[in-house]
C-alpha atoms as a PDB file:
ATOM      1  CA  UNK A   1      -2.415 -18.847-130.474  1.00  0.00           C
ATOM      2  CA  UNK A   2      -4.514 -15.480-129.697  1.00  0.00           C
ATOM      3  CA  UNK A   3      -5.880 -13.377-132.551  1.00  0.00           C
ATOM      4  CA  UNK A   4      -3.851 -10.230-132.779  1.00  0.00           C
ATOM      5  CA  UNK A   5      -6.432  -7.612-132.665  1.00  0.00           C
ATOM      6  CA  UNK A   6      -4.097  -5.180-134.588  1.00  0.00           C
ATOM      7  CA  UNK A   7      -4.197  -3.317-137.642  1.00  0.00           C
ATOM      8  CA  UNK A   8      -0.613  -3.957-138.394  1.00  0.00           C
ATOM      9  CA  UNK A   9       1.285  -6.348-136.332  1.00  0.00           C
ATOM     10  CA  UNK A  10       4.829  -5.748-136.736  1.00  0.00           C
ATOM     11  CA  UNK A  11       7.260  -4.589-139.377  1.00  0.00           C
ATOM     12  CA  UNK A  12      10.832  -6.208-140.635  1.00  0.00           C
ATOM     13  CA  UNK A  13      13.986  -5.341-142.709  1.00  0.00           C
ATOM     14  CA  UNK A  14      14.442  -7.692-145.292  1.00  0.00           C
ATOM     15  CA  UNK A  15      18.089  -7.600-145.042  1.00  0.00           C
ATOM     16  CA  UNK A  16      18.658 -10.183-147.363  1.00  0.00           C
ATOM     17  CA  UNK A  17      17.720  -7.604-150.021  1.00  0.00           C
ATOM     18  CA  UNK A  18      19.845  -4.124-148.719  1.00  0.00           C
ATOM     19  CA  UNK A  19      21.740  -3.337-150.971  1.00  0.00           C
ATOM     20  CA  UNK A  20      24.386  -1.360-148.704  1.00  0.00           C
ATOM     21  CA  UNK A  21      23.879  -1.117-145.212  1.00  0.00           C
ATOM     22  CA  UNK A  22      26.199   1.987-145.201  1.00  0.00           C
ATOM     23  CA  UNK A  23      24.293   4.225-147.367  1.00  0.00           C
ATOM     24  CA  UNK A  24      21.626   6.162-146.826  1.00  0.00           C
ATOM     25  CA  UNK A  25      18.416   5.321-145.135  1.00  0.00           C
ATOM     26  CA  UNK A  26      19.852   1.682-144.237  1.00  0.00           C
ATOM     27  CA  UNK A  27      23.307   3.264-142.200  1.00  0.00           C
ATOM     28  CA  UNK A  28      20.324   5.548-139.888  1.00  0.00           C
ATOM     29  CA  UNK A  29      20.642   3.694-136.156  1.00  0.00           C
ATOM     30  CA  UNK A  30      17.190   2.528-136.064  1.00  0.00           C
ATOM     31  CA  UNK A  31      17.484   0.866-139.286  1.00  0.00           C
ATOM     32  CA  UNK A  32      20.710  -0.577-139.803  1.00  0.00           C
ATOM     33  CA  UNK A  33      19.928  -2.932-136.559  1.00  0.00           C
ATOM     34  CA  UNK A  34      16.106  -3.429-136.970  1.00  0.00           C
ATOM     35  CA  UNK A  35      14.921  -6.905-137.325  1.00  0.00           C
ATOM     36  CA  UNK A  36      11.527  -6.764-135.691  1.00  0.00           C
ATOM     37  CA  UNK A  37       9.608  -4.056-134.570  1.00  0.00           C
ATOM     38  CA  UNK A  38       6.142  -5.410-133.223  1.00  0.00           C
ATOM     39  CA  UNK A  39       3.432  -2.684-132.813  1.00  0.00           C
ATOM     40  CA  UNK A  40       1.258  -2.365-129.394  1.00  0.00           C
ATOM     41  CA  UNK A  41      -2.500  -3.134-130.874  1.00  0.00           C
ATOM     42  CA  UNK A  42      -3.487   0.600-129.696  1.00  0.00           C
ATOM     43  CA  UNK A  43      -0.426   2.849-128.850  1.00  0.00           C
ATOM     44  CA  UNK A  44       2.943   2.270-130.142  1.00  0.00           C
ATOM     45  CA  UNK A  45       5.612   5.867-129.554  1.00  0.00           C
ATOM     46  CA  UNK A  46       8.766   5.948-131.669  1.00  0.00           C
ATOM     47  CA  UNK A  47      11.146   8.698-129.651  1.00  0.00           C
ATOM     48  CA  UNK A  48      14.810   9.782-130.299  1.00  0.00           C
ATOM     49  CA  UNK A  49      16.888  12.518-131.506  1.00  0.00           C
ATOM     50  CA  UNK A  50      16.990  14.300-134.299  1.00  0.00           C
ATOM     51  CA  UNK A  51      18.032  11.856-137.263  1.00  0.00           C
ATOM     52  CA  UNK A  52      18.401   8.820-135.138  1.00  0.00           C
ATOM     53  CA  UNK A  53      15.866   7.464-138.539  1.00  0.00           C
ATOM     54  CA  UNK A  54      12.683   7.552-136.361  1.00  0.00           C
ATOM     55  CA  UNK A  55      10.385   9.406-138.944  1.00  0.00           C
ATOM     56  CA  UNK A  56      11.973   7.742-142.166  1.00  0.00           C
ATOM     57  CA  UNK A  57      10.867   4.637-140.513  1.00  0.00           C
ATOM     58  CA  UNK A  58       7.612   6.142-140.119  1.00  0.00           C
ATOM     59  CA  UNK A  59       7.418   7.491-143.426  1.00  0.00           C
ATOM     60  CA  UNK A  60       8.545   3.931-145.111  1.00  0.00           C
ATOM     61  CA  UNK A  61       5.901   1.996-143.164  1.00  0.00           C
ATOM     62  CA  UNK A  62       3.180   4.973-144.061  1.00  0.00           C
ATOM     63  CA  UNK A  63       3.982   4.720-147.929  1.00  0.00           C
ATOM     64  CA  UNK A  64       4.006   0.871-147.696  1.00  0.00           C
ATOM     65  CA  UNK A  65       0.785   0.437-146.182  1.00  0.00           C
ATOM     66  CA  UNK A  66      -0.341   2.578-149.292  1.00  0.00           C
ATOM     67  CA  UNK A  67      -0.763   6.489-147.765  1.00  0.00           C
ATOM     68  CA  UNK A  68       0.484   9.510-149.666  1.00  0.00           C
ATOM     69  CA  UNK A  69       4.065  10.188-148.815  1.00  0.00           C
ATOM     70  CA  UNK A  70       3.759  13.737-147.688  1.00  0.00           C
ATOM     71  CA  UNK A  71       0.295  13.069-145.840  1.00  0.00           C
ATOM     72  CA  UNK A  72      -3.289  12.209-145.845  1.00  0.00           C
ATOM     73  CA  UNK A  73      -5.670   9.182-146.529  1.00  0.00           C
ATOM     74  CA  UNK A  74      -4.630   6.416-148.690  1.00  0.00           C
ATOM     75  CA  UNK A  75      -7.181   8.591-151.793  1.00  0.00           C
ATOM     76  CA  UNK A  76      -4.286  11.021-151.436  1.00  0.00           C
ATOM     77  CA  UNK A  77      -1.866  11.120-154.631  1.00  0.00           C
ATOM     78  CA  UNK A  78      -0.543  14.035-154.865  1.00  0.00           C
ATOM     79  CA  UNK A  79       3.263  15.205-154.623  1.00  0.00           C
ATOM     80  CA  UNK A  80       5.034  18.430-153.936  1.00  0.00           C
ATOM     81  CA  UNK A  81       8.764  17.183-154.251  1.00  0.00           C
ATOM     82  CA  UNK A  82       9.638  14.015-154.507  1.00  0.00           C
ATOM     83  CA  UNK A  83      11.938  13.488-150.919  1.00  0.00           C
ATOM     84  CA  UNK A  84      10.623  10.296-149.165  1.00  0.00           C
ATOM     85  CA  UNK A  85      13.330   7.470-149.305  1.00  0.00           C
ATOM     86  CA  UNK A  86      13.298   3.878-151.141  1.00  0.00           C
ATOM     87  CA  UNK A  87      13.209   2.324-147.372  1.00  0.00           C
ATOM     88  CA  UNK A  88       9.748   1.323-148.505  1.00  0.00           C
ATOM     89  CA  UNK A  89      10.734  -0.901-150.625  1.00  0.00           C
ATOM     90  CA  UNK A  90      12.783  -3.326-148.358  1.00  0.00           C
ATOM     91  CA  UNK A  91      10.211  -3.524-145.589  1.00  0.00           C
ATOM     92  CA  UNK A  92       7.446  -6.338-144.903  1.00  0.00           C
ATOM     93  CA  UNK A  93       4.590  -5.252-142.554  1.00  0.00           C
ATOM     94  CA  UNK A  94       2.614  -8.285-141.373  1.00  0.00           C
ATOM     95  CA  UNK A  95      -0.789  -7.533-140.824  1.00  0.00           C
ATOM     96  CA  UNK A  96      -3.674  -8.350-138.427  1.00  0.00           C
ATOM     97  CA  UNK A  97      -7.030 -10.158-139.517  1.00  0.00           C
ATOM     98  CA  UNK A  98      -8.779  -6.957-139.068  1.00  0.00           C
ATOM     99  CA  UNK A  99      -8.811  -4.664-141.423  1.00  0.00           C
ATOM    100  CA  UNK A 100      -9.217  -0.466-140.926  1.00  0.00           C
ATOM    101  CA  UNK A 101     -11.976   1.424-141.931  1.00  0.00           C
ATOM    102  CA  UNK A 102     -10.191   4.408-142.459  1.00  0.00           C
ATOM    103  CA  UNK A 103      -6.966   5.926-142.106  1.00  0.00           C
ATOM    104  CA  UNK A 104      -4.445   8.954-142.591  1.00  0.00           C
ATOM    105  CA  UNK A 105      -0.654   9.694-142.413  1.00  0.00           C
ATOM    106  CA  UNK A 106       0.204  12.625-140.721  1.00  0.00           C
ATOM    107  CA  UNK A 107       3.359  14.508-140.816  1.00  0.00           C
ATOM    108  CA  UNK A 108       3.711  17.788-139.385  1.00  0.00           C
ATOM    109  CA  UNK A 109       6.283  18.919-141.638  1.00  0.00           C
ATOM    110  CA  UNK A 110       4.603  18.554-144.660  1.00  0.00           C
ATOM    111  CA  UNK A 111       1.470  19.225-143.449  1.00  0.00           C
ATOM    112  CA  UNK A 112       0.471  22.590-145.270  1.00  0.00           C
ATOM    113  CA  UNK A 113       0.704  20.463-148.541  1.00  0.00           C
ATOM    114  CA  UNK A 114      -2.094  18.374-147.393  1.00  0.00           C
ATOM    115  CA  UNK A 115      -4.056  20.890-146.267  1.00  0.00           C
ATOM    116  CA  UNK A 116      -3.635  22.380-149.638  1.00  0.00           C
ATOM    117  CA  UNK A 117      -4.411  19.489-151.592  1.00  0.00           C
ATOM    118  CA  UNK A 118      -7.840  19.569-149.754  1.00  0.00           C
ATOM    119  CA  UNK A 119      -8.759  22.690-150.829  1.00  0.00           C
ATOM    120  CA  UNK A 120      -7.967  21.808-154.429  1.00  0.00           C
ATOM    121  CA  UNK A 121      -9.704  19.043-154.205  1.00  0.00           C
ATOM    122  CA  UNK A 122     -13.108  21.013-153.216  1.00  0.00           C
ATOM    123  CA  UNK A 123     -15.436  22.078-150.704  1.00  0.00           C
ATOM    124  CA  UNK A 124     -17.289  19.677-150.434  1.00  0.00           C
ATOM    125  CA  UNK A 125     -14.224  17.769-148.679  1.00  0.00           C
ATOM    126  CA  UNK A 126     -14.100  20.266-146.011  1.00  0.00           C
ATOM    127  CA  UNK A 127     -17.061  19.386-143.811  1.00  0.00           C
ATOM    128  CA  UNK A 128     -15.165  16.167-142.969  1.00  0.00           C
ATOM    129  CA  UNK A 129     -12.486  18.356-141.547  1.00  0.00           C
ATOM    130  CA  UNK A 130     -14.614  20.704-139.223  1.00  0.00           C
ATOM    131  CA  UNK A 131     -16.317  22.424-142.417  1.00  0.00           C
ATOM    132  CA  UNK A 132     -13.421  25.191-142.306  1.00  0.00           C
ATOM    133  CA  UNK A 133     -10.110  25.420-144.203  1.00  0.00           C
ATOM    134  CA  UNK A 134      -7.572  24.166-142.983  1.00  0.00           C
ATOM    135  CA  UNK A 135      -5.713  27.100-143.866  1.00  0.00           C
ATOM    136  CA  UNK A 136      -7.822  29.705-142.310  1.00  0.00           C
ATOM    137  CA  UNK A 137      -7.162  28.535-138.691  1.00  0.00           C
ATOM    138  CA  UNK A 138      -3.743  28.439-136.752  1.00  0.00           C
ATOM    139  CA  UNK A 139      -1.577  25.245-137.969  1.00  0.00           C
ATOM    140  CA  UNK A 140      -2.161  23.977-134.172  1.00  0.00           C
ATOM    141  CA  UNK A 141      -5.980  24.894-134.321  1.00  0.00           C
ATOM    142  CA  UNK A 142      -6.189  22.730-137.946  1.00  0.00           C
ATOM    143  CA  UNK A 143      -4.056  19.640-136.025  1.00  0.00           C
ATOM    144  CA  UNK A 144      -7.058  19.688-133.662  1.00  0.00           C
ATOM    145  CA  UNK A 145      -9.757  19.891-136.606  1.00  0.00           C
ATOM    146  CA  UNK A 146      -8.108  16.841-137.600  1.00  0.00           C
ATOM    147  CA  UNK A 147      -8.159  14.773-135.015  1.00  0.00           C
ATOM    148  CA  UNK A 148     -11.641  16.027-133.551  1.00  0.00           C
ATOM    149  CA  UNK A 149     -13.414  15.834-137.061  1.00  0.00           C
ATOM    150  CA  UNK A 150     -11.574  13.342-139.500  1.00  0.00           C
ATOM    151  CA  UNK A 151     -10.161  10.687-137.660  1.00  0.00           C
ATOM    152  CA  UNK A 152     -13.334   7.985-136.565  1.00  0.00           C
ATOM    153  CA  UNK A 153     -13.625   4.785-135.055  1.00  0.00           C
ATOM    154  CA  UNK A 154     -11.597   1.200-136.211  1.00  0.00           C
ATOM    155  CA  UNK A 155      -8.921   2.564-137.821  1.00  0.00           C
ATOM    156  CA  UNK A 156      -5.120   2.927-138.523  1.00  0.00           C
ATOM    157  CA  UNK A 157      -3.153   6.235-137.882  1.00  0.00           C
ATOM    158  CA  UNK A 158       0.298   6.963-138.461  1.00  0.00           C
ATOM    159  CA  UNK A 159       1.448  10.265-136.670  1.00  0.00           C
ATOM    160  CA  UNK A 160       4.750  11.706-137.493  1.00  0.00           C
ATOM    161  CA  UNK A 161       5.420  14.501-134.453  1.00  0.00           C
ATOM    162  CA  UNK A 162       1.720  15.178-134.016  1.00  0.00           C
ATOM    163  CA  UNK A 163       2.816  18.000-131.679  1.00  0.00           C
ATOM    164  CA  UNK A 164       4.829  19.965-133.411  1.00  0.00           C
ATOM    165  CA  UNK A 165       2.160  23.013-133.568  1.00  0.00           C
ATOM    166  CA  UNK A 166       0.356  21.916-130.213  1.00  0.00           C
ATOM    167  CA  UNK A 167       0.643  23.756-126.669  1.00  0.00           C
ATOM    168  CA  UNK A 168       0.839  21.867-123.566  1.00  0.00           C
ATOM    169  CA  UNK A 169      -2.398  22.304-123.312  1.00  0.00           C
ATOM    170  CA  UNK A 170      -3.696  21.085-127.004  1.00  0.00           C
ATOM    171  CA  UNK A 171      -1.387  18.438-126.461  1.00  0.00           C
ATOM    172  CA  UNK A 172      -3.355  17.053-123.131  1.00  0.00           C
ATOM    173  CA  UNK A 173      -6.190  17.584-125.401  1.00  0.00           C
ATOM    174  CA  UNK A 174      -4.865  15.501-128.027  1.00  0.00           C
ATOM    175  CA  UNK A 175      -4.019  12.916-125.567  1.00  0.00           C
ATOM    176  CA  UNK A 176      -7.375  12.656-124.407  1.00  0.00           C
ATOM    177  CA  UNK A 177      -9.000  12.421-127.932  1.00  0.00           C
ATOM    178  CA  UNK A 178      -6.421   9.632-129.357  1.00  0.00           C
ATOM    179  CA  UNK A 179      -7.861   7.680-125.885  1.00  0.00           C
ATOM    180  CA  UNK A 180     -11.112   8.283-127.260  1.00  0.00           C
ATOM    181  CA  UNK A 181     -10.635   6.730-130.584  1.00  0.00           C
ATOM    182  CA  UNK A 182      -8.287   3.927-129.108  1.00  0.00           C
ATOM    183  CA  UNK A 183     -11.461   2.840-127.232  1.00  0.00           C
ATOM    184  CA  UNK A 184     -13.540   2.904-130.399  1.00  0.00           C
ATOM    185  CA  UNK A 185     -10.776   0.247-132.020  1.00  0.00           C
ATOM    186  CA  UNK A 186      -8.502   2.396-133.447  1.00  0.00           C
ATOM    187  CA  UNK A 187      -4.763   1.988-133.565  1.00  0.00           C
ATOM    188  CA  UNK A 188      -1.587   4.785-133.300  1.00  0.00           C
ATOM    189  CA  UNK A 189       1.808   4.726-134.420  1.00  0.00           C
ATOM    190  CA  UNK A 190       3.389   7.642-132.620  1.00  0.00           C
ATOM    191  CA  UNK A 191       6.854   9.256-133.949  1.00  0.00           C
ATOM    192  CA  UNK A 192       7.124  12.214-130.848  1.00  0.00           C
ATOM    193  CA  UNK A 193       9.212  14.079-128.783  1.00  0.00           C
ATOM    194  CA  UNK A 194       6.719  15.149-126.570  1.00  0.00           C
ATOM    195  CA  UNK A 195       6.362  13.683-122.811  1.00  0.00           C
ATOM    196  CA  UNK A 196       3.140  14.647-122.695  1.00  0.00           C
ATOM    197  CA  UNK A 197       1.921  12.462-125.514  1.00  0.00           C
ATOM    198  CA  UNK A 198       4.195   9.537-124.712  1.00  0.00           C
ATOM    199  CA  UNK A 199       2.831   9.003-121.440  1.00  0.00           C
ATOM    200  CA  UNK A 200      -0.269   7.332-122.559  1.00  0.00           C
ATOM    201  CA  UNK A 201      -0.785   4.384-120.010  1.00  0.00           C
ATOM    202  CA  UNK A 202       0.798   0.842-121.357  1.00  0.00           C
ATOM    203  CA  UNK A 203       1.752   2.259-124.612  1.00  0.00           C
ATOM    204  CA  UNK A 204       5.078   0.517-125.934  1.00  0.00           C
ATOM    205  CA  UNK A 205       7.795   3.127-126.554  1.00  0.00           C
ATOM    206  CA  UNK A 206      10.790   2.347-128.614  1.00  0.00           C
ATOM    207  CA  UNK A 207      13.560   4.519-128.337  1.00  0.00           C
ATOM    208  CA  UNK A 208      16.254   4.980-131.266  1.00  0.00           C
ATOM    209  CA  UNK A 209      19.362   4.307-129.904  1.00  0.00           C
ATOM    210  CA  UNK A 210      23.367   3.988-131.324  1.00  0.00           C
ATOM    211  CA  UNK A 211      22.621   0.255-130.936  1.00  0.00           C
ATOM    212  CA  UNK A 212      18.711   0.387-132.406  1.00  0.00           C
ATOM    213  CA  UNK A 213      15.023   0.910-131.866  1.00  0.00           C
ATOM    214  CA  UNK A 214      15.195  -0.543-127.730  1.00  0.00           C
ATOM    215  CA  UNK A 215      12.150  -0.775-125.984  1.00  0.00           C
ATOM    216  CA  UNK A 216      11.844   1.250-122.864  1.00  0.00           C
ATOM    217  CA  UNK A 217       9.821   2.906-120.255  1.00  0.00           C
ATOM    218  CA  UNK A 218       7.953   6.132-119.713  1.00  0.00           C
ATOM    219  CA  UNK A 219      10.037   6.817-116.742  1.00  0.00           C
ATOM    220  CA  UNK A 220      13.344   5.847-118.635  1.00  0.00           C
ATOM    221  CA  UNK A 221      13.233   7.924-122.308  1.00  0.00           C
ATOM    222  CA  UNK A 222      15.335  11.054-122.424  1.00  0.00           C
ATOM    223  CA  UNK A 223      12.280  13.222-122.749  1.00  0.00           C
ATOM    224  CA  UNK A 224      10.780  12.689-119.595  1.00  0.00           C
ATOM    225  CA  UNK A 225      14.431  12.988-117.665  1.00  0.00           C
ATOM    226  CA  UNK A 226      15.176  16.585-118.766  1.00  0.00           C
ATOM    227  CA  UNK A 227      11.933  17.554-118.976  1.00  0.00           C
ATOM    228  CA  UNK A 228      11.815  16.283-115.446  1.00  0.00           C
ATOM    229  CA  UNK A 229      15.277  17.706-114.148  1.00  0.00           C
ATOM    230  CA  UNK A 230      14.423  20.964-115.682  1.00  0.00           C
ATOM    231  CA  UNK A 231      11.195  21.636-114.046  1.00  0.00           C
ATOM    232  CA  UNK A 232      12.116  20.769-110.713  1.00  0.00           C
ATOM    233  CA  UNK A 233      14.855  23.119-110.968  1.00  0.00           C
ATOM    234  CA  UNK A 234      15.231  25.411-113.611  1.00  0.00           C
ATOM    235  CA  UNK A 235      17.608  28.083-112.465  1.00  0.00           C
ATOM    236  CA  UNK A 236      20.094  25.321-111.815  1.00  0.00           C
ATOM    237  CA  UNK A 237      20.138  23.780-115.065  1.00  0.00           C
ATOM    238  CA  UNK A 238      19.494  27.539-116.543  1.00  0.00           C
ATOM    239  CA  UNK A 239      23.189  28.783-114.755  1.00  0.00           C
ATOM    240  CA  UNK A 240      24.778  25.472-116.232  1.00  0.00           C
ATOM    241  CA  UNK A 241      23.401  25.887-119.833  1.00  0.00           C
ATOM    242  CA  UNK A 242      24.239  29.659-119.691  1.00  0.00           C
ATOM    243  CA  UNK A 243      27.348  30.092-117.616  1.00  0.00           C
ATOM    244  CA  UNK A 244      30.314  32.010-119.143  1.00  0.00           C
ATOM    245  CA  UNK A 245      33.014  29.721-120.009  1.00  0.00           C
ATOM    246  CA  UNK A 246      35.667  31.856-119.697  1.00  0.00           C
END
């Protein structure tokens, strides 16, 4: 049998210990049915709608592989309100012989606090982010910081909507730096709704469905459909979305 060369290999429910598949995280889609979710060793993209469970997952396998819950590296221990759920606690992440040199958890909504936290914690953290506060640049400018300046080479990120502040254009730029890193050993775990991002070449891409996390292609996830039936003709699908009813 091959060495995995990832980070983390896959992740599982351990269903034997739920205590109510009908409450709340276990009843969201893409955790009442997962069993197995097995991680690509450099790209893996979460997609689905909003609260089809795609970023508690995220957040539960961030917390259990020891980052802060609203963000950062695994030094990070700091809490603004307690909101992350106990779906931590009923996971079991199998990992890879390799271990990361580094890592962070990033979550765009919660990302101010981090940024924050870094200030309190003092200057002389800054010059691993770009040597300016996060704070004093746009959020989508301090995204970039990030991921041009902190992130390095042989390790484990976890990115919860990565482009929530990013143009088009930052987001091609993203793309191109998390190819960078992948080819200096480093592993993604992608929770995005952006077809942009999600196109990265032989990426897996799970999306959340009624039924569960299913695996799927580029071509074939909602995102890149409207985004692709909309461009090609927008004042069509603009008189459909707009058109008087009465």
């Amino acid at each position: 049998m091959a060495i995995s060369s990832s980070f983390v290999i896959d992740m599982t429910l351990r269903r034997e210990i739920v205590p109510d598949l009908d409450s709340y995280p276990f009843n969201l889609p893409a955790i009442r049915h997962l069993k197995v979710l097995t991680f690509h060793p450099a790209v893996t993209f979460i997609v689905g709608e909003n609260g089809s469970g795609k970023s508690t997952l995220l957040e539960a396998m961030a917390v259990a592989l020891g980052f802060n819950a609203e963000g950062g590296s695994r030094n990070f221990n700091f809490g603004t309100r307690p909101s992350h759920s106990v779906l931590h606690e009923y996971i079991r992440i199998a990992k890879g012989v390799r271990r990361p040199q580094d890592g962070f958890f990033l979550r765009a909504e919660s990302f101010f606090n981090v940024a924050t936290e870094i200030e309190n914690l003092g200057p002389g953290l800054l010059g691993a982010y770009g040597g300016v506060s996060l704070h004093e640049q746009s959020h989508g400018e301090s995204f970039m910081a990030l991921l041009t300046h902190r992130f390095r080479a042989k390790s484990l990120y976890v990115l919860d909507e990565p482009e929530a502040a990013l143009s088009p254009q930052r987001q091609l730029a993203a793309l191109a730096r998390i190819h960078q890193l992948v080819k200096q050993g480093c592993q993604f775990i992608i929770a995005t709704h952006s077809p942009i991002l999600m196109a990265y070449p032989d990426a897996k891409i799970y999306a959340c469905m009624a039924d569960g996390l299913r695996r799927t292609d580029y071509e074939d996830t909602e995102h890149y459909q409207v985004t692709r039936d909309f461009l090609a003709n927008p004042q069509r699908m603009l008189d459909v979305l707009l058109a008087d009813d009465s």
